[in-house]
Protein backbone atom coordinates (compact mmCIF):
# COMPACT_ATOMS: atom_id res chain seq x y z
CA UNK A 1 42.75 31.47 -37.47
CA UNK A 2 42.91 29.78 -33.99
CA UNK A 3 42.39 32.02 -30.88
CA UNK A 4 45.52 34.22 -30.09
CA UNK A 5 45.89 35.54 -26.67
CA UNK A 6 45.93 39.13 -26.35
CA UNK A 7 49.37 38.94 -24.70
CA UNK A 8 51.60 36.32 -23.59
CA UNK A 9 54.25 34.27 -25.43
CA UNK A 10 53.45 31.81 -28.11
CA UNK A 11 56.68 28.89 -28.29
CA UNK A 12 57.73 27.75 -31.57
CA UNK A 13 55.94 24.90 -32.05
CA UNK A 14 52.89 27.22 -31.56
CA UNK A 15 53.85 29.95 -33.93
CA UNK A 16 55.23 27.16 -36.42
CA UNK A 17 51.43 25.69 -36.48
CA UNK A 18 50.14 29.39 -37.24
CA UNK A 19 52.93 30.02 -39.65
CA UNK A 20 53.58 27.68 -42.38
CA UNK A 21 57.20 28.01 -42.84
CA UNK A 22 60.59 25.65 -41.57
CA UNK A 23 62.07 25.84 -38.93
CA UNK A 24 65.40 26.97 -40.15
CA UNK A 25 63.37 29.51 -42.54
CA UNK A 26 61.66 30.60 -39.57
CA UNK A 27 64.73 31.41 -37.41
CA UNK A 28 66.63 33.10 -40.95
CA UNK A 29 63.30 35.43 -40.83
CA UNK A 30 63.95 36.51 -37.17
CA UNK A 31 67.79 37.50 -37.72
CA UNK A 32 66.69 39.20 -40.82
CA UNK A 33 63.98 41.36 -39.25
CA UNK A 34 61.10 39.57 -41.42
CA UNK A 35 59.73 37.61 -38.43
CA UNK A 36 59.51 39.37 -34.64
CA UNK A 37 62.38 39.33 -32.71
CA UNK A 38 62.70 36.40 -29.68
CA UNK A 39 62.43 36.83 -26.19
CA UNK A 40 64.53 34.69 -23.92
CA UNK A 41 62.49 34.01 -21.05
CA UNK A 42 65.21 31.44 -19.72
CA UNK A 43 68.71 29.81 -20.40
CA UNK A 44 66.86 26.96 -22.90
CA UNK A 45 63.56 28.83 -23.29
CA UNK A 46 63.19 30.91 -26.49
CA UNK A 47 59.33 32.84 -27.29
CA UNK A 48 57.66 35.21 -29.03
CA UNK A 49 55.03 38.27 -27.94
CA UNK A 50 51.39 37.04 -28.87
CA UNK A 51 50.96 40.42 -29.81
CA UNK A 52 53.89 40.30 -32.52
CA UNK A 53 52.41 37.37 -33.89
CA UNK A 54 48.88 38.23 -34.24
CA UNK A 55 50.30 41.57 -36.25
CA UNK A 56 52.41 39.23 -38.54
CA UNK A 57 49.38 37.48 -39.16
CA UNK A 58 47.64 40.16 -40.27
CA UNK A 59 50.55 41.75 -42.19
CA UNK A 60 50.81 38.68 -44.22
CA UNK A 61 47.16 37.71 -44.64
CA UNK A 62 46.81 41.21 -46.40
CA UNK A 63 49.77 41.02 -48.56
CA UNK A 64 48.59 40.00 -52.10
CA UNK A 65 51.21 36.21 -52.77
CA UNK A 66 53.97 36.71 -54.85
CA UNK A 67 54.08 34.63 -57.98
């Protein structure tokens, strides 16, 4: 895993490289509470807590996969 700041915002493109999913799937995971919740840091600028992703991360590397 690539260095995550402690805090800070990761954009999509960022959390897309960490996270191995589409974008569409990855905004469908945010409305349904899978994925953290946006912050809107602007009118067109859309990111997420680096915090919130590092504990994803570490939900989901110690989940066993579904088959």
């Amino acid at each position: 895993m690539s260095q995550l700041p402690s805090n800070g915002f990761l954009r999509l493109p960022q959390v897309l490289a960490l996270i191995p999913v589409s974008r569409s799937a990855w905004w469908a995971g945010c409305k349904s509470g899978r994925y953290p919740k946006p912050v809107k840091l602007g009118p067109r600028t859309t990111a997420w807590r680096a915090a919130d992703i590092a504990a994803l991360l570490e939900k989901l590397t110690a989940e066993p996969e579904e088959k």
